[in-house]
Protein backbone atom coordinates (compact mmCIF):
# COMPACT_ATOMS: atom_id res chain seq x y z
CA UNK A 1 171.61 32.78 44.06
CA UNK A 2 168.47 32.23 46.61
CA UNK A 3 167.00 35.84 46.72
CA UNK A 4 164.85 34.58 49.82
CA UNK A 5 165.52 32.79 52.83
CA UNK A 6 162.37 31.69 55.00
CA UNK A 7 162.70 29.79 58.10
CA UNK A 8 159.92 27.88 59.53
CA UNK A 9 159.16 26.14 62.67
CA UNK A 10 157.81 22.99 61.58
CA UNK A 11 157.47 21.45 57.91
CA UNK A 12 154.21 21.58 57.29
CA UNK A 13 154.03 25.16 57.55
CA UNK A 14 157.31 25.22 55.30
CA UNK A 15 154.83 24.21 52.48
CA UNK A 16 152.48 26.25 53.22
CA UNK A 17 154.28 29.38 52.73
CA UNK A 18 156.60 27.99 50.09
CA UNK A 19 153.48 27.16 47.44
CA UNK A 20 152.21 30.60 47.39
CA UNK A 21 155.43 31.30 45.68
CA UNK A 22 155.14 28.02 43.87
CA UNK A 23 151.96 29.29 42.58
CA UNK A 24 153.37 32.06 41.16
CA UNK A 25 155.55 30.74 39.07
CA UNK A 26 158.58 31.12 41.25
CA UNK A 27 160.39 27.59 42.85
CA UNK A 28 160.65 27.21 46.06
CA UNK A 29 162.55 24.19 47.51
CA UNK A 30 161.97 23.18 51.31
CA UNK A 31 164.65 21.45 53.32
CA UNK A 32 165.62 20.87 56.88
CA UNK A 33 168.16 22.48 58.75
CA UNK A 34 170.38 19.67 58.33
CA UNK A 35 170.44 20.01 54.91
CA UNK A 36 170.55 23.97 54.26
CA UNK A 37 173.98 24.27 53.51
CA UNK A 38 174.24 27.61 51.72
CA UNK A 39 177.87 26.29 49.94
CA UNK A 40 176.17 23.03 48.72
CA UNK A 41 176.12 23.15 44.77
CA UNK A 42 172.68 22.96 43.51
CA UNK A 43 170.94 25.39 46.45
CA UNK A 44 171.64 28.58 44.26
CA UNK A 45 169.13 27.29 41.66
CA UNK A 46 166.69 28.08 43.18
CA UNK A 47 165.39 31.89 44.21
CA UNK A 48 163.45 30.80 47.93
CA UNK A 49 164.82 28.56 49.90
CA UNK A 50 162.47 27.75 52.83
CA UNK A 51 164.11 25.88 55.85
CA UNK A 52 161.90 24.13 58.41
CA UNK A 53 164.04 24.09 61.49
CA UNK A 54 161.60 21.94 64.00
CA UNK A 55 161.64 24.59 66.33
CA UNK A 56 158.22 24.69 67.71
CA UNK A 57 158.72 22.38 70.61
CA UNK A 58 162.21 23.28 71.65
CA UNK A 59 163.40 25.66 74.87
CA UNK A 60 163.47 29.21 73.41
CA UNK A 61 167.04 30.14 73.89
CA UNK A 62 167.56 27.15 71.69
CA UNK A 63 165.37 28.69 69.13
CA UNK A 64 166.56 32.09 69.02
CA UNK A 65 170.28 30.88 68.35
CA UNK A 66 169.24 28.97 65.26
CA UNK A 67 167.55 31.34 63.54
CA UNK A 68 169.97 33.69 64.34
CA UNK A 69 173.00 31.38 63.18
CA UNK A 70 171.06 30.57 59.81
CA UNK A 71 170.15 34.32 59.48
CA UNK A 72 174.08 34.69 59.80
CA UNK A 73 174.84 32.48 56.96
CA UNK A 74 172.83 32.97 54.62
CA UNK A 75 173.35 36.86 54.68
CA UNK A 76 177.15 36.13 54.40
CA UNK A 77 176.15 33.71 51.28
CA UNK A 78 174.49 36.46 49.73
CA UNK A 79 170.77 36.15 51.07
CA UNK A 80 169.18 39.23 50.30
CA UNK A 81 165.68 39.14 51.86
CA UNK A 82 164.74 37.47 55.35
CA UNK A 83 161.12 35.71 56.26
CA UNK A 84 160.10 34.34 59.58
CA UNK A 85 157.35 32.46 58.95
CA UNK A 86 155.47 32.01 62.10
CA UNK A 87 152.39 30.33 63.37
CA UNK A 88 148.71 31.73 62.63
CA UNK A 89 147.47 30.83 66.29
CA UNK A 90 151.06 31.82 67.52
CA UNK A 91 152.09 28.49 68.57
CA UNK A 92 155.82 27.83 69.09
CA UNK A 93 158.62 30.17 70.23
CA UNK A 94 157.07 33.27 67.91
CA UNK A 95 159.11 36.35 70.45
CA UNK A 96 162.34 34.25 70.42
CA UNK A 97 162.81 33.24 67.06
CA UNK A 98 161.73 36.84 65.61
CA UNK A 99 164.08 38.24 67.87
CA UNK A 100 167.04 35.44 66.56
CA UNK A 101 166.28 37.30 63.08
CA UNK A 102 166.44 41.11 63.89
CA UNK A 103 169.50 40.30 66.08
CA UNK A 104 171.69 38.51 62.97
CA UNK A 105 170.47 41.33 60.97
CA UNK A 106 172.03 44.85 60.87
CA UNK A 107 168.29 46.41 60.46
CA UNK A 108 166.73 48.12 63.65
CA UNK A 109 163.46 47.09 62.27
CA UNK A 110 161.78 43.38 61.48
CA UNK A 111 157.62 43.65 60.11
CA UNK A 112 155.56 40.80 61.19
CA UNK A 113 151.99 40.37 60.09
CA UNK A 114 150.70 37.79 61.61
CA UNK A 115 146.87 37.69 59.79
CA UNK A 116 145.95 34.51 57.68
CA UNK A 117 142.37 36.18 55.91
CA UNK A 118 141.99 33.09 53.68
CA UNK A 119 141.72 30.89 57.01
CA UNK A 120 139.85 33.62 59.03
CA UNK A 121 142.87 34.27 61.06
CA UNK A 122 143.09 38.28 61.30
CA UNK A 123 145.08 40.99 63.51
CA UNK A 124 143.07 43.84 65.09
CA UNK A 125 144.20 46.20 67.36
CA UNK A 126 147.21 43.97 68.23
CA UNK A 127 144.94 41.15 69.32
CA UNK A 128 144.86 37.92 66.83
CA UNK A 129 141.13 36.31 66.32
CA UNK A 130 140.54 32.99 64.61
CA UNK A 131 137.22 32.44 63.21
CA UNK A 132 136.20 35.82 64.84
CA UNK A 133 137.84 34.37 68.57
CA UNK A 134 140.53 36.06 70.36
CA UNK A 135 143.01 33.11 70.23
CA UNK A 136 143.44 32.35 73.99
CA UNK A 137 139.43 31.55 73.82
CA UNK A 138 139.83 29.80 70.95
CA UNK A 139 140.60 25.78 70.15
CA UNK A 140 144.26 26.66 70.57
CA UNK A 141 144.04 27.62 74.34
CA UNK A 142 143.12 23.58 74.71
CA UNK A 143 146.45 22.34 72.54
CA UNK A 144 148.00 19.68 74.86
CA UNK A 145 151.52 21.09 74.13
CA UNK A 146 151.68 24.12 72.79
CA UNK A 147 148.41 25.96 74.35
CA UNK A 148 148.20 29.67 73.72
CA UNK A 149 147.66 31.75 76.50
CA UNK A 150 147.78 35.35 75.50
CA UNK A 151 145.71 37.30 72.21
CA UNK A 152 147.82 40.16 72.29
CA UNK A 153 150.46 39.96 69.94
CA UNK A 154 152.51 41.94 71.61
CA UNK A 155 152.31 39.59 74.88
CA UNK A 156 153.54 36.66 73.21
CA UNK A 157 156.38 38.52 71.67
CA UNK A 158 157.31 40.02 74.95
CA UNK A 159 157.65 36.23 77.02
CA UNK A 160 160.62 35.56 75.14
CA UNK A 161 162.30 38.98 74.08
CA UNK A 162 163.07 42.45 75.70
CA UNK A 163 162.97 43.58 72.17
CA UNK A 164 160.45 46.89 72.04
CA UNK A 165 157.48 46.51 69.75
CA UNK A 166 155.32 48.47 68.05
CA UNK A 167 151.67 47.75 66.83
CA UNK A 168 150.73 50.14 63.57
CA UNK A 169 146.83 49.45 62.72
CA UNK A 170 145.55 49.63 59.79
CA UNK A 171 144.88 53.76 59.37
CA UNK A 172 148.36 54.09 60.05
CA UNK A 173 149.99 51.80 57.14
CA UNK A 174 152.23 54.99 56.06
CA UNK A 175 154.44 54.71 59.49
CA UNK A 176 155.45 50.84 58.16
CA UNK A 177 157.50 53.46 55.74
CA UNK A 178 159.66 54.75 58.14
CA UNK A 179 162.78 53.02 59.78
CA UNK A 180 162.84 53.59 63.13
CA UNK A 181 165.76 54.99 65.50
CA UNK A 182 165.84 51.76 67.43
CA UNK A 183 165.45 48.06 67.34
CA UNK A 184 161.69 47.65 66.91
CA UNK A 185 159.65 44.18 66.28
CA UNK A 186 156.73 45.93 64.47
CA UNK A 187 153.01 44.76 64.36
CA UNK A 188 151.22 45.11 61.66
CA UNK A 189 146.99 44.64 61.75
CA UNK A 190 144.93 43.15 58.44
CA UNK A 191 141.84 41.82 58.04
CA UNK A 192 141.91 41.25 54.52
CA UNK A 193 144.25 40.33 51.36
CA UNK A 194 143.35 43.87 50.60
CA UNK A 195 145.17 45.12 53.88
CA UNK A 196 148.22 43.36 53.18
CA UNK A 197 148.56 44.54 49.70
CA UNK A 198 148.47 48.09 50.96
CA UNK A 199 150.85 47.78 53.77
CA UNK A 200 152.99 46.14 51.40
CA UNK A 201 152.94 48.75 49.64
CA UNK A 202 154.15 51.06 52.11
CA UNK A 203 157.05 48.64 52.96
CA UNK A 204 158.13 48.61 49.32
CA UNK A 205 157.98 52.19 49.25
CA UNK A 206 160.01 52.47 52.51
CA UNK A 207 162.55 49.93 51.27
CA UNK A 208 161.71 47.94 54.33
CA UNK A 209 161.82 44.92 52.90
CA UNK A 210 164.84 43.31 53.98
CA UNK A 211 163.37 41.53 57.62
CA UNK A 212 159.52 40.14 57.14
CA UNK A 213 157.72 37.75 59.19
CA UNK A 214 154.28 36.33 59.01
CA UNK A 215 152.44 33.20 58.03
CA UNK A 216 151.23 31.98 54.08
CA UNK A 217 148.86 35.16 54.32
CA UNK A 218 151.38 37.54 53.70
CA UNK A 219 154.07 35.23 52.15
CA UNK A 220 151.47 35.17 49.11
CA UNK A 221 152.33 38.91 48.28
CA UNK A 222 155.85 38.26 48.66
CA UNK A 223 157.15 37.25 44.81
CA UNK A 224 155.59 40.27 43.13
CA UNK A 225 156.64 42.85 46.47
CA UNK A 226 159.88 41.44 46.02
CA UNK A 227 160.11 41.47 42.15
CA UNK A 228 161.21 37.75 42.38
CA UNK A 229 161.50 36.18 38.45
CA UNK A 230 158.96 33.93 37.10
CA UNK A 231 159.47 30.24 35.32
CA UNK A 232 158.13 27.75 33.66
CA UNK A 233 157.36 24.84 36.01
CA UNK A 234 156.17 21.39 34.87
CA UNK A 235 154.06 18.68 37.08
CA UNK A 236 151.80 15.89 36.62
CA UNK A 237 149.52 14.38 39.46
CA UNK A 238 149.18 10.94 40.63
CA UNK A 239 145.65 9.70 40.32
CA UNK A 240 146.47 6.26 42.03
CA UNK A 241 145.20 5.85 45.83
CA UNK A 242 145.55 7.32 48.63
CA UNK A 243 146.68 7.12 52.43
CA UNK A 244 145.99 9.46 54.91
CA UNK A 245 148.25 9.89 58.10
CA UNK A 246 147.62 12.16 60.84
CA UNK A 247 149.70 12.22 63.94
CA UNK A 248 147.38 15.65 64.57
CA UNK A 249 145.85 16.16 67.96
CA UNK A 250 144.14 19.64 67.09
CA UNK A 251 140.08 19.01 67.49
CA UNK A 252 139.98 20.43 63.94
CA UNK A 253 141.89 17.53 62.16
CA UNK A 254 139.91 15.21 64.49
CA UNK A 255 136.49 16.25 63.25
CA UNK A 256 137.67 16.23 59.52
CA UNK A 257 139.12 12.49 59.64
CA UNK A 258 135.52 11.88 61.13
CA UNK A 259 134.04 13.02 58.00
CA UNK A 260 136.13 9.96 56.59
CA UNK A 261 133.48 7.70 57.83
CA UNK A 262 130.57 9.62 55.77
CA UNK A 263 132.82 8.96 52.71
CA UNK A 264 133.13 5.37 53.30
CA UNK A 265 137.20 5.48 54.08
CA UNK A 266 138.63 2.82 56.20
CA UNK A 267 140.30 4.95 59.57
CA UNK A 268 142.42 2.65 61.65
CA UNK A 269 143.52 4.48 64.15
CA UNK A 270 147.12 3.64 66.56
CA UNK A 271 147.12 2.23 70.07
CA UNK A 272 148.77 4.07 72.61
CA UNK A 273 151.22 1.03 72.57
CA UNK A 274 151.61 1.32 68.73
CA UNK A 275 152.59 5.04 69.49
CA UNK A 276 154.65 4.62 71.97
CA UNK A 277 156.29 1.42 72.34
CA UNK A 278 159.86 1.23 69.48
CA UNK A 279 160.24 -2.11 70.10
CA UNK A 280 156.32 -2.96 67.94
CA UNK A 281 158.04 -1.56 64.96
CA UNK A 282 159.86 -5.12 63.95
CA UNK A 283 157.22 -6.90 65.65
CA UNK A 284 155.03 -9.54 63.92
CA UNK A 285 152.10 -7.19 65.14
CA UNK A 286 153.28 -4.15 63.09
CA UNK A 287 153.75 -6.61 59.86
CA UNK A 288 150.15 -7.45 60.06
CA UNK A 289 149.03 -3.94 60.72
CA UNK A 290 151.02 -2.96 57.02
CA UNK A 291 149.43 -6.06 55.66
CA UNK A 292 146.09 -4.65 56.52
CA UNK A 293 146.51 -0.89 55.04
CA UNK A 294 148.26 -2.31 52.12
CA UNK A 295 145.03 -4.88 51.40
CA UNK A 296 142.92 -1.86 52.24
CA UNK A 297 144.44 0.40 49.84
CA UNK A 298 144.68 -1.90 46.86
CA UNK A 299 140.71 -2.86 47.20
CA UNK A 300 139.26 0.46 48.30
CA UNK A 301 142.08 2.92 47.08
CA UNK A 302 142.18 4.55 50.70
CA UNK A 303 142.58 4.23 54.65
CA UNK A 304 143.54 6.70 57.40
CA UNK A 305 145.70 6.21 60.17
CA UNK A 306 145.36 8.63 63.07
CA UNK A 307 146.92 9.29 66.61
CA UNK A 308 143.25 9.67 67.85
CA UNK A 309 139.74 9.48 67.24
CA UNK A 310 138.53 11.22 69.97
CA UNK A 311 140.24 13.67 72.42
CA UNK A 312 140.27 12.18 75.35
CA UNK A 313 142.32 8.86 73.71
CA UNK A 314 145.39 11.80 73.90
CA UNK A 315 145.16 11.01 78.04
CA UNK A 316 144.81 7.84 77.56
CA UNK A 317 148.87 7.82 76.06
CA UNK A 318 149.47 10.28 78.84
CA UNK A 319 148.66 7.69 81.30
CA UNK A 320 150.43 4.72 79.69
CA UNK A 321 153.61 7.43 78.80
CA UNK A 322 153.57 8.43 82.78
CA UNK A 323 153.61 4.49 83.49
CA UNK A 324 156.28 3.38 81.15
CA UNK A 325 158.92 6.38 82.37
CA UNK A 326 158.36 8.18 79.53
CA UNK A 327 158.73 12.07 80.35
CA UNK A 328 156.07 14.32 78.88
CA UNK A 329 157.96 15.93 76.89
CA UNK A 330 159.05 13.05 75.23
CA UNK A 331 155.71 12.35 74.13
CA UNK A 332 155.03 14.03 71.17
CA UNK A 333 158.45 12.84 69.50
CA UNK A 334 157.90 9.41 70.63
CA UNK A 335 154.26 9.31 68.85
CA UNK A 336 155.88 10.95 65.92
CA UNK A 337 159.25 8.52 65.75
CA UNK A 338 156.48 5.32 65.57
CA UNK A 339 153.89 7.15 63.25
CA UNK A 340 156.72 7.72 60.72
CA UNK A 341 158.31 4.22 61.38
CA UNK A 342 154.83 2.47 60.18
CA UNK A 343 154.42 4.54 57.36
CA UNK A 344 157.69 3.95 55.82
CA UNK A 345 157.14 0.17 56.13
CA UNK A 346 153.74 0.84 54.63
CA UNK A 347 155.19 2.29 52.00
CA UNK A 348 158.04 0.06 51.33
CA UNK A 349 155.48 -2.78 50.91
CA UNK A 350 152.78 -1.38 48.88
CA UNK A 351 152.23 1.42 46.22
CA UNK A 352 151.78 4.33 47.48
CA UNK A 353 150.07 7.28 44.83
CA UNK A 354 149.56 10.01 47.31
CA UNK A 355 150.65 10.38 50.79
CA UNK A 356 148.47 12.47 52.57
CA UNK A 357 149.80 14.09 55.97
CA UNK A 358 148.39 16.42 58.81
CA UNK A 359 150.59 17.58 61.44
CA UNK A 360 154.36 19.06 61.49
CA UNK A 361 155.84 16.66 63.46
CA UNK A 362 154.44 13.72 61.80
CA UNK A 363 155.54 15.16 58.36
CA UNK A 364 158.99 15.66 59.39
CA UNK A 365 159.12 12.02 60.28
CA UNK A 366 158.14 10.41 57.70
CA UNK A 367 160.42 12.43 54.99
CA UNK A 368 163.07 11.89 57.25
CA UNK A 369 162.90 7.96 56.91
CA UNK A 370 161.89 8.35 53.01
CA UNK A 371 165.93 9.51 53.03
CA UNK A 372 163.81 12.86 51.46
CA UNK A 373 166.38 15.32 50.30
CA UNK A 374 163.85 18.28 50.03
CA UNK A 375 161.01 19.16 48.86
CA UNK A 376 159.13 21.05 46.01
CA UNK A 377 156.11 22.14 46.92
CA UNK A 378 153.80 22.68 43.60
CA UNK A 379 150.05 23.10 44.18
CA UNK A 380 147.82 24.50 46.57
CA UNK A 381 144.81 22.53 46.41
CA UNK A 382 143.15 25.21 49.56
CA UNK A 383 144.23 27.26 51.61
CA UNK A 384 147.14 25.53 54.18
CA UNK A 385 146.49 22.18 52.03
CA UNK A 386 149.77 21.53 49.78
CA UNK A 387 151.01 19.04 47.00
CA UNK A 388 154.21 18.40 47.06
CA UNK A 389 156.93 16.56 44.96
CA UNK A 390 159.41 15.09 47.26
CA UNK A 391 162.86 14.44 46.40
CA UNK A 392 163.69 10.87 47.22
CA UNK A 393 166.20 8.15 45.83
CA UNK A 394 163.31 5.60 46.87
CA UNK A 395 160.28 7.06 46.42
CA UNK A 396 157.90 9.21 43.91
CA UNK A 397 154.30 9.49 45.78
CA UNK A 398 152.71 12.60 45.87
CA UNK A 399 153.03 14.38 49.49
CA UNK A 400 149.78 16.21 50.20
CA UNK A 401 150.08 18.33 53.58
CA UNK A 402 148.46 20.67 56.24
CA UNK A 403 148.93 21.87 59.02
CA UNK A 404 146.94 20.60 62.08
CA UNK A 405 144.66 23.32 62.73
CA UNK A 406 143.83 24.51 59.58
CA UNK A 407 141.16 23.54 56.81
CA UNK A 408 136.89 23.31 56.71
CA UNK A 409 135.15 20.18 58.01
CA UNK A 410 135.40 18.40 54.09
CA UNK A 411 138.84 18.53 53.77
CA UNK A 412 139.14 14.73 52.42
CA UNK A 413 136.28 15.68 49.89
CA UNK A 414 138.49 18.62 49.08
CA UNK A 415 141.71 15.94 48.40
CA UNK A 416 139.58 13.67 46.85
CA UNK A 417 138.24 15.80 44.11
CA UNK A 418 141.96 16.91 43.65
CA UNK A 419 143.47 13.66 43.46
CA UNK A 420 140.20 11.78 41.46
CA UNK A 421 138.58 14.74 39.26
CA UNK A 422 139.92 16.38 36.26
């Protein structure tokens, strides 16, 4: 029976969260929406089940009544422990979604600790900083479609939910032991691994367990807090090549792909017509483009494709977008329905060792068209950088992932002494 349900808003982050309890010895398998079934044989074999529901781009109200209606079933299958994983920056629909958790729930209470020390994202006093920067003034105030405009925890909760919360710093860890009267979304402040520990502590103690949410920062605490059984779990990794795809916008993931040129990598990166137009897909254009990557890869054993090389090339698609009728919001599914189109024909002509991804939407693309039917996620190489084993009828590359916004300026180094050195 899966012990742990943990719902994510896009799939990167699902792996992110579901390696730390990978890393402890405890499987964690990672599927959409679509395919978390709770009565389909085979689920039950494993104790976490992380679903990525794609929810960070979607109206709120939308949001809130799936995580609510998966909440619902999988406490009626037996679910015993609930995680929202959320956002470090608080991207997405963080106040709707929590709320879509407490309300499926008979608790009055859900936790959410929202700190990520290992990637310098930390709660004080309510407010979330990022590399020491209150997160409205930080690169996430300049996302082109999810920018965040508030630090305050609280405030972001609140846009989406009349649902009372409740910030408890870090002097005050022993109140995270009491239940309250009423329905509460509680905040919890850390700085440090150390912090969570101790306020985990005091949830344990307070058998306030049952409704968590958070990011990968407190997720790694979660298979000892919850007493979650250890096994034995087997992997080799794939030392062949590898390709890099990045449908990432973030300025972060843009300066790291940069530091592919000081390592001599081959970076090719899409046209707004390539991203945009479904028609180039089948188009003599496209086969030449695989031809390329797959030449590249076989002499050089890597190449990048990226969305952008600059910032300003994410106006540039704006403009074309705007001129072709497509609506904005359309954008960002429309980049990622073409990035995932290329790589599966990339893929289906050449081998493929390790597929490197950054960005949610991108990730959940390409799986999609591998006809992926979940995925394992086994190593983490850094912090918020995952290898993965994917589940696929057609395909056995290694999936490395991470999230947009998160990892140092060497990154690639970082995958290339994991893929290349003993």
């Amino acid at each position: 029976m899966n012990s742990l349900l943990v719902v994510a808003d896009d799939f990167t982050g699902a792996l992110d969260t579901g390696v730390q309890f990978s890393r402890k010895g405890v499987p964690a398998l990672v599927l959409t929406k679509e395919q978390a079934l709770f009565e389909r044989s085979g689920m039950s074999d494993v104790d976490v089940l992380v679903v990525d529901i794609e929810s960070r781009h979607i109206p709120p109200g939308e949001a809130y009544k799936i995580v609510r209606d998966i909440t619902a079933d999988a406490a009626a299958h037996g679910v015993r422990y609930f995680y929202k994983k959320t956002d470090s920056a608080l991207r997405g629909n963080v106040g709707a979604e929590l709320a879509g958790m407490l309300d499926a729930s008979e608790e009055t209470c859900l936790t959410f600790v929202p700190a990520f020390p290992k990637s310098n994202r930390v709660t004080r006093d309510g407010i979330q900083y990022i590399d020491g920067v209150e997160v409205a003034n930080s690169v996430f105030s300049k996302d082109p479609f999810e920018p965040v405009r508030y630090s305050a925890v609280s405030d972001v909760i609140s846009l989406q939910t009349d649902i009372p919360t409740e910030n408890i710093p870090k002097w005050a860890y022993e109140r995270a032991a009491l239940k309250p009267d009423k329905r509460t979304l509680r905040i919890l402040d850390a700085e440090s691994m150390e912090d969570i520990e101790r306020l985990g502590a005091q949830l344990k103690l307070g058998g306030n367990l049952r409704l968590l949410a958070g990011c990968a920062g407190f997720a790694e605490i979660l298979p000892d807090l919850l007493d979650l059984s250890e096994r034995e779990m087997a992997w080799r990794k794939n030392t062949d090549n590898i390709l890099i795809v990045s449908g990432s916008v973030n300025p972060i993931t843009i300066d790291q792909l940069l530091y592919g040129d000081e390592l001599g990598i081959s970076a090719f990166t899409l046209s707004p017509l390539q991203k945009l137009d479904a028609g180039y897909i089948e188009s003599h254009d496209c086969e030449t483009f695989v031809r390329d990557i797959a030449e590249i890869l076989g002499k050089r054993g890597q190449a990048i494709i990226r969305t952008v090389g600059k910032l300003d090339e994410v106006a540039v698609t704006e403009s074309l977008a705007r001129k072709s009728g497509i609506p904005e919001s359309e954008i960002s599914r429309r980049v990622a329905e073409n990035i995932g189109a290329i790589t599966l024909r990339i893929l289906n002509s050449a081998h493929v060792g390790n597929l490197v991804v950054f960005g949610g939407d991108t990730l959940h693309s390409i799986l999609s068209k591998m006809r992926c039917e979940g995925v394992l996620p086994v190593f983490e190489i850094s912090p918020g950088l995952v290898a993965a084993r994917i589940l696929s009828p057609d395909h056995d590359c290694v999936v490395i992932t991470k999230s947009g916004g998160l990892g140092g300026h060497d990154v690639l180094g970082s995958i290339e002494a994991f893929v290349w050195r003993e």
